[in-house]
Protein backbone atom coordinates (compact mmCIF):
# COMPACT_ATOMS: atom_id res chain seq x y z
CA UNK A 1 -11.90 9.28 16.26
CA UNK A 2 -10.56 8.34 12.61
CA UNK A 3 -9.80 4.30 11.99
CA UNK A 4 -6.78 3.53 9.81
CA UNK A 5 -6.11 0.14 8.32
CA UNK A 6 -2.35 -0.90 7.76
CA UNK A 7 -0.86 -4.11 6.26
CA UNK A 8 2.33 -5.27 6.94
CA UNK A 9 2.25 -3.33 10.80
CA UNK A 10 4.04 -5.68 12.66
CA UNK A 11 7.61 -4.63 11.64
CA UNK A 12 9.63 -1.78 9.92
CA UNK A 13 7.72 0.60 8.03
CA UNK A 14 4.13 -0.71 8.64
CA UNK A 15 5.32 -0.87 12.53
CA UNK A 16 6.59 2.84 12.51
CA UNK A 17 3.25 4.29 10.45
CA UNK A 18 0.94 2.58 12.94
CA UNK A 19 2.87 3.78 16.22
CA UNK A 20 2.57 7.90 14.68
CA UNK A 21 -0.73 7.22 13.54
CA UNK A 22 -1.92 6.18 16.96
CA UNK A 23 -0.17 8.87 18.77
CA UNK A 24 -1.94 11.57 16.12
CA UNK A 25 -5.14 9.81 17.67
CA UNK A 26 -6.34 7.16 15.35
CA UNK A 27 -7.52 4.15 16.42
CA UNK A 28 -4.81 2.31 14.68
CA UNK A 29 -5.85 -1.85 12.69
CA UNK A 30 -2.27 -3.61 12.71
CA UNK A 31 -2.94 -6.26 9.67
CA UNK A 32 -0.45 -8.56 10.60
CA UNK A 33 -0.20 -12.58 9.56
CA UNK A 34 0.38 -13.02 13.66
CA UNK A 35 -1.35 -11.21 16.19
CA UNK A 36 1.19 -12.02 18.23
CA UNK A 37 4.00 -10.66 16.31
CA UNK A 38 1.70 -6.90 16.39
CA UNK A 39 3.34 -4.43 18.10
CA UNK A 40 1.44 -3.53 21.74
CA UNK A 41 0.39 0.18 20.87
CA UNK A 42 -2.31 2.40 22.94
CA UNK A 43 -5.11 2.87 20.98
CA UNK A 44 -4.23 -0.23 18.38
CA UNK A 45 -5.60 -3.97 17.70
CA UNK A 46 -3.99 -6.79 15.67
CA UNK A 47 -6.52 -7.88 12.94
CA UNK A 48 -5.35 -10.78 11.40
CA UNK A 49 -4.74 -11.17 7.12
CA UNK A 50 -2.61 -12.80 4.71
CA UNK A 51 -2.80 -10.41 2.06
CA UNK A 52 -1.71 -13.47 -0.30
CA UNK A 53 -5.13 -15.34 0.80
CA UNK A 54 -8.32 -13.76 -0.89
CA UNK A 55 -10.03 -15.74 1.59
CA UNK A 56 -8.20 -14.10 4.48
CA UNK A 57 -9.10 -10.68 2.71
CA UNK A 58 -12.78 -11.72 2.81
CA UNK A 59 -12.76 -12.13 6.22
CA UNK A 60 -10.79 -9.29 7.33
CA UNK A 61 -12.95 -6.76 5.15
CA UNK A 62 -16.13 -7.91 6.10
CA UNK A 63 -15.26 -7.39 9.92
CA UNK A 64 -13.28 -4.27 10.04
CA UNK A 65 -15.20 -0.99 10.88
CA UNK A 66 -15.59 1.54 8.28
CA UNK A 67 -12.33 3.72 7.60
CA UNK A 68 -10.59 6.52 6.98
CA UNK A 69 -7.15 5.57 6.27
CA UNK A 70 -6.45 2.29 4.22
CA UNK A 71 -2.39 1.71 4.02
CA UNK A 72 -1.30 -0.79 1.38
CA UNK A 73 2.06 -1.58 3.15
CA UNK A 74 2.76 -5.54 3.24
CA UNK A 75 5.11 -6.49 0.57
CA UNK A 76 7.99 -9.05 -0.25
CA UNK A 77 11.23 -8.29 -2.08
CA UNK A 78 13.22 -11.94 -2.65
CA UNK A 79 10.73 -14.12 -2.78
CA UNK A 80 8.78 -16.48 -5.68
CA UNK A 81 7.74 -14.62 -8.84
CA UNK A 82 3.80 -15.83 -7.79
CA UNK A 83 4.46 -14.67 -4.18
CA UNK A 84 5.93 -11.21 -5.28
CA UNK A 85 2.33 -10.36 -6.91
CA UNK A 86 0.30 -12.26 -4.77
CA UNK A 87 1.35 -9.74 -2.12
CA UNK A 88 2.73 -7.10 -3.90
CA UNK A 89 -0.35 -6.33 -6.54
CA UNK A 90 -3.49 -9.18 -6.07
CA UNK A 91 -3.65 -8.44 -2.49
CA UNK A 92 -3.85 -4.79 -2.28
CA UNK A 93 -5.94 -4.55 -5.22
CA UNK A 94 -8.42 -7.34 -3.75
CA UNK A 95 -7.99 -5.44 -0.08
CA UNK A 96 -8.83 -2.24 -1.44
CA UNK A 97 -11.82 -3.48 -3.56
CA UNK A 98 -13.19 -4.94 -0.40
CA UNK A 99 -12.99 -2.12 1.18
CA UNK A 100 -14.87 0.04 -1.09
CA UNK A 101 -18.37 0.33 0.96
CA UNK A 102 -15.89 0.91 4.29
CA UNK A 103 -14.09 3.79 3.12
CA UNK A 104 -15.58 6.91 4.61
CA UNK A 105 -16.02 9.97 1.91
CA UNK A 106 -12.23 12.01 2.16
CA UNK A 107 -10.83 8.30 3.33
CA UNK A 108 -6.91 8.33 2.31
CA UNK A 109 -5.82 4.99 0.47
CA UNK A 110 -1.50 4.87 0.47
CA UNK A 111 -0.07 2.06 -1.62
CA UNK A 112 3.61 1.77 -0.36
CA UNK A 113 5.69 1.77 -3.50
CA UNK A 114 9.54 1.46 -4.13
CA UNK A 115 11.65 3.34 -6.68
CA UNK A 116 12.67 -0.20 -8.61
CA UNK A 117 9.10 0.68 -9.89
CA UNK A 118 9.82 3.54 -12.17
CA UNK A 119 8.43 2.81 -15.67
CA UNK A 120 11.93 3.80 -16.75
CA UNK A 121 13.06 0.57 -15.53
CA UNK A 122 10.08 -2.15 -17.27
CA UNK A 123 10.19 -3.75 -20.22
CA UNK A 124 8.94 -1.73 -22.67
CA UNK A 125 5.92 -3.99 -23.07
CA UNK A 126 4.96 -3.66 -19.61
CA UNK A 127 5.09 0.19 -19.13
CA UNK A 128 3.50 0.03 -22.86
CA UNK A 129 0.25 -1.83 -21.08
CA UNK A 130 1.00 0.10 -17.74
CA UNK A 131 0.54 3.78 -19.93
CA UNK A 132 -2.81 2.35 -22.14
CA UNK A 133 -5.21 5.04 -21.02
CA UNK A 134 -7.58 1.77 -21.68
CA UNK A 135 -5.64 0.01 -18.60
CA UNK A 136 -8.32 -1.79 -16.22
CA UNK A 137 -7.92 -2.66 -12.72
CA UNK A 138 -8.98 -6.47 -14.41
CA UNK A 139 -6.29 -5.59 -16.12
CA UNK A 140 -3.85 -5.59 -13.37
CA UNK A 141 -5.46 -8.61 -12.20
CA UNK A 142 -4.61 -10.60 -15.10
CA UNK A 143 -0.75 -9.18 -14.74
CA UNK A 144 -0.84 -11.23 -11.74
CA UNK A 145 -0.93 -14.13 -13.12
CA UNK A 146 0.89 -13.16 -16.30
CA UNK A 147 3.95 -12.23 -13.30
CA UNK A 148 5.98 -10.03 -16.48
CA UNK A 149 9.05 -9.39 -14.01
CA UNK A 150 10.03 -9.13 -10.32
CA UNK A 151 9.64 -7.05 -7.30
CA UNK A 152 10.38 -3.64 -9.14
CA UNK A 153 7.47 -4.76 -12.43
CA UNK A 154 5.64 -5.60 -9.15
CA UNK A 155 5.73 -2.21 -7.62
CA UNK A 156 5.11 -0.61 -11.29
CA UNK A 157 1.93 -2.37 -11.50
CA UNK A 158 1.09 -0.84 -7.77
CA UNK A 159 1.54 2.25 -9.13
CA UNK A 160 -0.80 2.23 -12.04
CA UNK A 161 -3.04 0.28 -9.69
CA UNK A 162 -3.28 3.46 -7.20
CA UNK A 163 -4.16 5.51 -10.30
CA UNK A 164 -7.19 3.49 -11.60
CA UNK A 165 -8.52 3.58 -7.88
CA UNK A 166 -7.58 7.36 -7.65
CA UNK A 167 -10.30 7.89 -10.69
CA UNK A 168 -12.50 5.34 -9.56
CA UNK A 169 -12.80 7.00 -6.05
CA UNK A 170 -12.61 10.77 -7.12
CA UNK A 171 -15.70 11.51 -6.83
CA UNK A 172 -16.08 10.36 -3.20
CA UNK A 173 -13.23 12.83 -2.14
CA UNK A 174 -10.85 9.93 -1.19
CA UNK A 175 -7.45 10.41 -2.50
CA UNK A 176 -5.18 7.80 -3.45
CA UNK A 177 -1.34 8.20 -3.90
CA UNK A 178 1.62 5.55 -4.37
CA UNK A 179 4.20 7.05 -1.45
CA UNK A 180 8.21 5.10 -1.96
CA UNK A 181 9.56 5.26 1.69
CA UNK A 182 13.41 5.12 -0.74
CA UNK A 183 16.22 2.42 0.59
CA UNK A 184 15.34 1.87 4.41
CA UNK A 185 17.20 0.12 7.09
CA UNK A 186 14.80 -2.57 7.48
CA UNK A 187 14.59 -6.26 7.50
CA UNK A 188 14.37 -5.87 3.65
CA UNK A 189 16.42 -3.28 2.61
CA UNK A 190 19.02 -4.31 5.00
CA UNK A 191 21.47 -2.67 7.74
CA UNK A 192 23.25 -0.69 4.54
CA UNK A 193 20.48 1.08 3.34
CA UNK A 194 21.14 4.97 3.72
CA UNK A 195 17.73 5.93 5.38
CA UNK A 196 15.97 5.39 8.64
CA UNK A 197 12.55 3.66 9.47
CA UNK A 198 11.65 7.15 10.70
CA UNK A 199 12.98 8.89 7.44
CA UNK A 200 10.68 5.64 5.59
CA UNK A 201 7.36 6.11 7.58
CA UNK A 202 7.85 10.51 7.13
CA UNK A 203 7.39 9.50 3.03
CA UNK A 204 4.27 7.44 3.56
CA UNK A 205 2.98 9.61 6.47
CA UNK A 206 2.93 12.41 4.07
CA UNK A 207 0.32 10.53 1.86
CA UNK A 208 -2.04 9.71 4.75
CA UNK A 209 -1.94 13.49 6.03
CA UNK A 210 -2.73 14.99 2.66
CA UNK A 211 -6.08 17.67 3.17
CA UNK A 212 -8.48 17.28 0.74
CA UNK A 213 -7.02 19.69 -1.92
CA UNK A 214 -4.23 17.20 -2.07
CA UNK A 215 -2.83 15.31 -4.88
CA UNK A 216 -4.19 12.07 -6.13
CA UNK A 217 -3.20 9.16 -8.43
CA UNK A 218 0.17 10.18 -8.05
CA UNK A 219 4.03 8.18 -7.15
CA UNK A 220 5.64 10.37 -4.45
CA UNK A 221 8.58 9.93 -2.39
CA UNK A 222 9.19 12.26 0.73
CA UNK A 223 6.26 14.45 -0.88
CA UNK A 224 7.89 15.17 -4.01
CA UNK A 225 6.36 13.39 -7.29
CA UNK A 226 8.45 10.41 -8.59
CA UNK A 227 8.83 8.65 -11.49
């Protein structure tokens, strides 16, 4: 039976993955600041994180079974620049690199993205440093603390992050991909956004069903590459 990790699984998106994931069979990790905010799901167990607390991380990785799904899905919108890349970027990066000696050889890792996070829409210094084919995952760490913009620079730095891992963890037959759910009717995007959570989850579903002739390093929204 295949494990899958997800952050952020207690509401919305993260909440929507996890319940498809566990009816497709997985045995489903909610990563959720609260246990007792994670939704009660067959086959699913609250593991507890704050993906803002490299301690937390610690923990979490070094009790979590090895995987085959890893989905990069807690984030904040309005929020504190140093919040929006503790969680947005440092925590997913520092997740991920934990999990390293977990991930089982064809593991999926899906960094959920958003569409403020097209290059097109940095700074021009940012997407400059984003684009240097020289661009380290130490590299991205240091942008966290640099903080060159909000929740979109954020999510643009997430992207370029699931590309350095994508090369770094090629030759293990895991793919990595940056999936944007698009504008989703949840506690962040609000009761105006155009799309469903169902519609939302579909996009990043997509990424964690890819066989292993999919794509990797890649932005995609509903399966189709993005900016």
């Amino acid at each position: 039976m295949p494990t899958a990790l997800i952050t952020g699984a207690s509401r919305g998106i993260g909440r929507e993955v996890a319940k498809e994931l566990a009816r497709e069979g997985y045995t489903v990790l909610l990563g959720v600041r609260d246990p007792g905010a994670a939704p009660a799901l067959r086959g699913a167990r609250a593991e507890q994180v704050d993906v803002a607390s490299p301690q937390s991380i610690g923990k979490l990785a070094a009790r979590v079974p090895d995987l085959d799904l890893l989905v990069n899905n807690a984030g904040v919108y309005q929020a504190p620049r140093p919040e929006i890349w503790a969680v947005n970027v440092r925590g997913p990066l520092l997740l991920t690199r934990a999990l390293l000696p977990k991930l089982n050889h064809g593991a999926r890792v899906v960094m959920v993205t958003s569409g403020l996070g097209s290059l097109a829409s940095q700074s021009v210094e940012l997407s400059r440093r984003l684009r240097d084919p020289a661009l380290k995952l130490d590299d991205i760490l240091a942008l966290c603390d640099e903080m060159p913009g909000g929740y979109g620079a954020s999510k643009a730095t997430l992207n370029a992050m699931a590309r350095l891992f994508a090369e770094e963890l090629r030759s293990r037959g895991i793919l990595v991909n940056a999936t944007d759910p698009g504008w989703v009717r949840t506690d962040m995007g609000g009761s105006g956004a155009p799309r469903s959570i169902a519609q939302g989850a579909a996009s990043v579903l997509w990424a964690c069903r890819l066989p292993p002739t999919g794509p990797t390093g890649g932005v995609f929204r509903d399966g189709v590459a993005a900016g």
